[in-house]
Structures are given as C-alpha cells and as structure tokens.
C-alpha atoms as a PDB file:
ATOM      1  CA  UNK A   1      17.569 -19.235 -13.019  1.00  0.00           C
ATOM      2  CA  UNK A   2      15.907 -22.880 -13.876  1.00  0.00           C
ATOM      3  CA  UNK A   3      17.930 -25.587 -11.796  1.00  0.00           C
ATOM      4  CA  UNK A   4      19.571 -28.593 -14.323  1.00  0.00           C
ATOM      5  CA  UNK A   5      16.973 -30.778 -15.206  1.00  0.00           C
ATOM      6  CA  UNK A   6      13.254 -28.698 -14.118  1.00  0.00           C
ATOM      7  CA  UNK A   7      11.155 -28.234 -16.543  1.00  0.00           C
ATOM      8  CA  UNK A   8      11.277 -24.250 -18.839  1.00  0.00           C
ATOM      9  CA  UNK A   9       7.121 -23.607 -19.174  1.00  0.00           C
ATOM     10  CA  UNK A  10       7.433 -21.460 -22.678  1.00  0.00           C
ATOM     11  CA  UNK A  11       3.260 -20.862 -22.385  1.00  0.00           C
ATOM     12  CA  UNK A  12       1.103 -19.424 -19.621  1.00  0.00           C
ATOM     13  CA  UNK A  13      -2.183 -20.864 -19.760  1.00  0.00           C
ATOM     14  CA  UNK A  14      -4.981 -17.773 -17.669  1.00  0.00           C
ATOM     15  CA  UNK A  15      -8.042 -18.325 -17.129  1.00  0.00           C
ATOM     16  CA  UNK A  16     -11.181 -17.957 -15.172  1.00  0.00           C
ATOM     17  CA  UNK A  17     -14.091 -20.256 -14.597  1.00  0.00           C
ATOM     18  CA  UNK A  18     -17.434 -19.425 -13.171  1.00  0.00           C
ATOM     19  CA  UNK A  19     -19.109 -23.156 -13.817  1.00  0.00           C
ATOM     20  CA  UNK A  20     -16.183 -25.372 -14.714  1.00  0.00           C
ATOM     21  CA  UNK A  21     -16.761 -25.183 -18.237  1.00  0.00           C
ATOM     22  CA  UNK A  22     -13.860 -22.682 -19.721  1.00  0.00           C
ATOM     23  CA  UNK A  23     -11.373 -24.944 -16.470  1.00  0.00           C
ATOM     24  CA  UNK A  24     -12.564 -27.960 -18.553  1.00  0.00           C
ATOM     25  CA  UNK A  25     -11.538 -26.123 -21.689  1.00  0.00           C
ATOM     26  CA  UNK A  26      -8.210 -24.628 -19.959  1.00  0.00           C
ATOM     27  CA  UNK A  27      -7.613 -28.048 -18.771  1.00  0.00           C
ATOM     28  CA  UNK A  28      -7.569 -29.871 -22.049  1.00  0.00           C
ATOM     29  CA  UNK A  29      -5.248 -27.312 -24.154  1.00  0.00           C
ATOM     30  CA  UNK A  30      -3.033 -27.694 -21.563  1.00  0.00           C
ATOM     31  CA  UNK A  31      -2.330 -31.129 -21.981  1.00  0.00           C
ATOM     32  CA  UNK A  32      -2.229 -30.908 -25.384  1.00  0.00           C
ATOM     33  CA  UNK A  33       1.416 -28.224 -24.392  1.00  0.00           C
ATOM     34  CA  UNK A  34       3.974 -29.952 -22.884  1.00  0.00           C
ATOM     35  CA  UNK A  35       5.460 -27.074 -21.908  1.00  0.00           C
ATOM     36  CA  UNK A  36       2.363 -25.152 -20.704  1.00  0.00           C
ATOM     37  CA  UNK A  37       1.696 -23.643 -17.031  1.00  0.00           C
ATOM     38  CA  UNK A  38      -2.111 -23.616 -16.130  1.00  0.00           C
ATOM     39  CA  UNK A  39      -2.827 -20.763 -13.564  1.00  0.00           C
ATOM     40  CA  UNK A  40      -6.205 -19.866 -12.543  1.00  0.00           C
ATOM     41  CA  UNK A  41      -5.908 -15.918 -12.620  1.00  0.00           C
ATOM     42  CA  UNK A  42      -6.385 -15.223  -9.264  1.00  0.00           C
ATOM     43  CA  UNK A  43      -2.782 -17.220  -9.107  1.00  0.00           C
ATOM     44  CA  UNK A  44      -0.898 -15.541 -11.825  1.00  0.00           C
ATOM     45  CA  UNK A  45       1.274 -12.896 -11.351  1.00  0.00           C
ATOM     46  CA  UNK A  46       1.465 -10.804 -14.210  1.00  0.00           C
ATOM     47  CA  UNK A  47       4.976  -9.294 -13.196  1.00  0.00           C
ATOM     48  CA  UNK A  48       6.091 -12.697 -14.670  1.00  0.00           C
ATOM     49  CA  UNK A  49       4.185 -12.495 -18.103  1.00  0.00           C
ATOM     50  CA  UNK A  50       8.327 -11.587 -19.300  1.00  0.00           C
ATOM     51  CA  UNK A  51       9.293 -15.140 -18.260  1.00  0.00           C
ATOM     52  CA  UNK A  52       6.946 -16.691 -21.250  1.00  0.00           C
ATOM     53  CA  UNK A  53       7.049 -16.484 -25.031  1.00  0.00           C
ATOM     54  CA  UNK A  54       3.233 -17.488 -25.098  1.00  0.00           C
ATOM     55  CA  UNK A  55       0.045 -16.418 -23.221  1.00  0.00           C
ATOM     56  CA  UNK A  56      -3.113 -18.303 -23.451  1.00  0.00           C
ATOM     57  CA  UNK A  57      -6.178 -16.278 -21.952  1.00  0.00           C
ATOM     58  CA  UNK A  58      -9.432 -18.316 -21.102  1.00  0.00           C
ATOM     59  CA  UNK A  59     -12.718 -16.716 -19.924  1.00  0.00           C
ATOM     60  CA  UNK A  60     -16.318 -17.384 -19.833  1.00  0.00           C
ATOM     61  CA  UNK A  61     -18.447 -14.213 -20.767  1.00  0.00           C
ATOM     62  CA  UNK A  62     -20.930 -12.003 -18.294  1.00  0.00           C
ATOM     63  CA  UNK A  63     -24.172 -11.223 -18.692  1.00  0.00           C
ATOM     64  CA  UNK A  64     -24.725  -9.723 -22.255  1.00  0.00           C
ATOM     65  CA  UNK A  65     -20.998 -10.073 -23.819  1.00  0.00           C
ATOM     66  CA  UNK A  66     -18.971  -8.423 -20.770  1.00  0.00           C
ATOM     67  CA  UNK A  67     -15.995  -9.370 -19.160  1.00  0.00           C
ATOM     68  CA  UNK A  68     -16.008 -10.832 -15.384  1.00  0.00           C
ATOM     69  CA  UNK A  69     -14.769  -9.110 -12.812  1.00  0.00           C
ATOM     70  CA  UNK A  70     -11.537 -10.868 -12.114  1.00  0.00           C
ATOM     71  CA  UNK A  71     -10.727 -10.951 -15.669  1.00  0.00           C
ATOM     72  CA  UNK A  72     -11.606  -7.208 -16.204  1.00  0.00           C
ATOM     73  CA  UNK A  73      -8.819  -6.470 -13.525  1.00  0.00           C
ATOM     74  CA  UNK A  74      -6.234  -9.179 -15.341  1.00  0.00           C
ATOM     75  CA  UNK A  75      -7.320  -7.627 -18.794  1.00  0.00           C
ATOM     76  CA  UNK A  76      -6.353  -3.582 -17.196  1.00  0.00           C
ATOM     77  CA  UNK A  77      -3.228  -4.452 -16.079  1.00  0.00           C
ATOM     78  CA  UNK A  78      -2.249  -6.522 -18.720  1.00  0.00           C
ATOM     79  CA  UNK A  79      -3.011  -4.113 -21.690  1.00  0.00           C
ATOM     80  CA  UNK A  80      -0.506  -1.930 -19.680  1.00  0.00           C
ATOM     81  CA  UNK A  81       2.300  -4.231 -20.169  1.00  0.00           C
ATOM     82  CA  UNK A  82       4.660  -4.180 -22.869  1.00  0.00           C
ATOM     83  CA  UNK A  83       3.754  -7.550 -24.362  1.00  0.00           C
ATOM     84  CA  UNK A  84       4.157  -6.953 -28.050  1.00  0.00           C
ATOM     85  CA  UNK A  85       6.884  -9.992 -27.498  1.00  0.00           C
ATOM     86  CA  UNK A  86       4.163 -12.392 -27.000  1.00  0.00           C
ATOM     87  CA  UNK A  87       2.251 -14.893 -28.884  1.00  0.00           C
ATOM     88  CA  UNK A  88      -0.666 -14.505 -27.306  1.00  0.00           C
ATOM     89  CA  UNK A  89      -4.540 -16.689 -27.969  1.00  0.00           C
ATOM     90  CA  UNK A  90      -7.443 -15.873 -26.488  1.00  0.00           C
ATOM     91  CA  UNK A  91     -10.093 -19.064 -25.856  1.00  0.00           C
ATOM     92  CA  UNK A  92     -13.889 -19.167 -23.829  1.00  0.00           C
ATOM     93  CA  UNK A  93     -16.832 -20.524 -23.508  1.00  0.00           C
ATOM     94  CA  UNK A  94     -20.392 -18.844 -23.605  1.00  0.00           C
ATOM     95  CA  UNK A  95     -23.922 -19.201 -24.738  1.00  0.00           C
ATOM     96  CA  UNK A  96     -24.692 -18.918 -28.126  1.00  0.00           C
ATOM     97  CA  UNK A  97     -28.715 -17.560 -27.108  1.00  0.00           C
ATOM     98  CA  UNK A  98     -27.139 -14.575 -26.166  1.00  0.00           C
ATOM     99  CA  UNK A  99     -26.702 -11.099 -28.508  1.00  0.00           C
ATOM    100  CA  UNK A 100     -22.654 -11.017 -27.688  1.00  0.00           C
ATOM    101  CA  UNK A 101     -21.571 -14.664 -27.896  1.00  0.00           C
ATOM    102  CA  UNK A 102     -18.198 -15.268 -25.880  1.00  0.00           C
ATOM    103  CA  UNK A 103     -17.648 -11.466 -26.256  1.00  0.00           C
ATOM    104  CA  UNK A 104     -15.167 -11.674 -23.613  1.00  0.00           C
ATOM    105  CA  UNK A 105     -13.207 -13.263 -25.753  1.00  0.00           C
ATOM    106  CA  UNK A 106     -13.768 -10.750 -28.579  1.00  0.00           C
ATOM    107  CA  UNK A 107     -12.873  -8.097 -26.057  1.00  0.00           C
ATOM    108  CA  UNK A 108      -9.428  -9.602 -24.914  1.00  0.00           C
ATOM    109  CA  UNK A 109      -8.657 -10.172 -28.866  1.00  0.00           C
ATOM    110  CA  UNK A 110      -8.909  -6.827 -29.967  1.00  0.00           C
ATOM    111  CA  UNK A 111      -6.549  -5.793 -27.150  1.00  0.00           C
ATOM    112  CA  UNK A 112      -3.769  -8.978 -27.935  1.00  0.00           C
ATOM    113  CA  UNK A 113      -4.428  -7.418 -31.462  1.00  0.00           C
ATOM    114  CA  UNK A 114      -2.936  -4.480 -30.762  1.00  0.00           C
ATOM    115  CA  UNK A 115      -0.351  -5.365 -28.004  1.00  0.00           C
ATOM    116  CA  UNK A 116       0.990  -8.613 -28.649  1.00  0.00           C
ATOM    117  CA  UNK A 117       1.469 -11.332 -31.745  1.00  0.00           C
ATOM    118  CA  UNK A 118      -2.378 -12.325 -31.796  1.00  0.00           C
ATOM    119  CA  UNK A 119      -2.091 -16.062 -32.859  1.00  0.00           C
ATOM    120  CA  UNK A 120      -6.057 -16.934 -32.991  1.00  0.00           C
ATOM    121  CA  UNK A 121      -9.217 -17.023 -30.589  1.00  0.00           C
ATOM    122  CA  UNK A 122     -11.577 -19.908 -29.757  1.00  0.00           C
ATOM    123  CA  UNK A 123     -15.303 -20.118 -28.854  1.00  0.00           C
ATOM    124  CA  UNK A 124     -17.046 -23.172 -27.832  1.00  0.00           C
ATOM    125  CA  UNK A 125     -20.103 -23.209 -26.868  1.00  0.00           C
ATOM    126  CA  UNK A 126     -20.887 -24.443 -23.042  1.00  0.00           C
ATOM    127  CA  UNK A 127     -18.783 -27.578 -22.388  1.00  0.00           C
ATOM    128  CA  UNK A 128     -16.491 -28.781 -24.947  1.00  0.00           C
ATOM    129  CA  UNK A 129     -17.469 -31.800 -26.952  1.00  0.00           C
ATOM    130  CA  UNK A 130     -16.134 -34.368 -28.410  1.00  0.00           C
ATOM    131  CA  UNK A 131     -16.892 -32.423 -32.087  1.00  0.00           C
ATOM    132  CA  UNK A 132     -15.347 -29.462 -30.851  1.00  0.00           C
ATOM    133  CA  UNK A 133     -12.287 -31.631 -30.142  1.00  0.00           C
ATOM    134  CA  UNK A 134     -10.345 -31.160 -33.935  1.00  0.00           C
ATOM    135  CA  UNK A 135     -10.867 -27.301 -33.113  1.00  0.00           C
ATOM    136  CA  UNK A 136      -8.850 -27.184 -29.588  1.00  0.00           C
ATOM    137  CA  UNK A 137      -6.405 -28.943 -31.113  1.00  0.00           C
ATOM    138  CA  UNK A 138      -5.691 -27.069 -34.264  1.00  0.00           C
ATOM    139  CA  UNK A 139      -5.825 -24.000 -31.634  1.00  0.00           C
ATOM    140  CA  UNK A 140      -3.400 -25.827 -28.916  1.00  0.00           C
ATOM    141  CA  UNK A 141      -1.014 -26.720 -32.465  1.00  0.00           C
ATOM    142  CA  UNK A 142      -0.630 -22.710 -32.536  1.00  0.00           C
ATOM    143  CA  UNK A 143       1.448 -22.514 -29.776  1.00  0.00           C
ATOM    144  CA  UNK A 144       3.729 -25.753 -29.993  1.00  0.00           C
ATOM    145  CA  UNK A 145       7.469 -24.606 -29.577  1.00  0.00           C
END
C-alpha cells in the first residue's frame, strides 16, 4: 500500500545499455512520464510487472539482430507472465549497417504482440538526436495516463 502523498509510478521503464546510448534513450522518455520508474534490468523485479499498467522495454541489439544476454533472460521470463493487462512499447538503439537493424527490438515486439496491449516500437539509430527528438516524443505521448 502507497503511503498519503508518495508518488503511484503507472509505467516501468526496462532497459539495458551496453554503450550508454539506449540509457540516453531510456533516460529521455522517462522524463517525458511523470509517472514513469526507470530500472536498469538487472534492478527490476519482474514479480512486480502486476504493480504497473505500462511497460516500456529498451535494448540495444547483439551482433547480427540478437538479443543480449541480460535481456534474453528478462525477455524468457517475461513472455511467461500473464501480461495481456499491459500496455506495453518496445524502444532501442542499433546500427543501421547491419542486416537485422535493432532486431532486438523486433524480437521483444512480436512477443508484446502476442502477450500484452502492444502500443508501438522505436528505433533510433546510435545516439538520439535532436531530429529524432519529435519521434520519442510522439512514442513517450503513447503511454501518458
């Protein structure tokens, strides 16, 4: 139970950063949600995803379009959950020169898809920039309760 007065996060904000770029990117949609929690996944405890009514996953892509290791584990363990309450978004950063671009993300969309209310991806491309800027925010909108 909240005490009087503390703050009620509605969205989860999980990601994973090898370089800084999707933190960056984690970083900014957060403050665009008031009522956001930013957890780096190694922090979140998924035994809590109940306690939201949004989850925002972040994640940079590996090698040729795969998921990193400490997101494949949050990914598992999440499509177990029963999560089809959730408006869920999916966001990352990658390289464009490669065959899969941000195919993390593509990978933890198709899975939202099916077990949760898929709201909509993003992909930028390294570090944001100030052009990608009317993008994050359209996608950050998505989830204003």
């Amino acid at each position: 139970m909240l005490a009087m007065g503390s703050m009620s996060y509605k969205t989860a904000i999980v990601h994973h950063s090898a370089g800084g770029n999707t933190k960056a990117l984690a970083e900014v949609i957060a403050s665009l949600l008031p009522n956001a929690k930013l957890f780096r996944v190694i922090e979140f405890d998924t035994q809590t995803v109940h306690e939201y009514d949004s989850l925002i996953v972040g994640t940079y892509t590996w090698g040729n379009g795969e998921l990193p290791a400490r997101m494949s584990a949050f990914y598992a363990e999440l499509e177990q959950m029963p999560i089809s309450h959730l408006k869920t978004g999916v966001f990352g950063t990658g390289e464009t020169n490669y065959n899969h671009f941000c195919g993390a993300v593509d990978q933890f969309r198709d899975m939202l898809f099916a077990n949760s209310q898929l709201v909509a991806t993003l992909k930028i491309e390294q570090l944001y920039q100030e052009t990608d800027l009317h993008r994050i925010k359209k996608f950050a909108s998505l989830f204003k309760n």
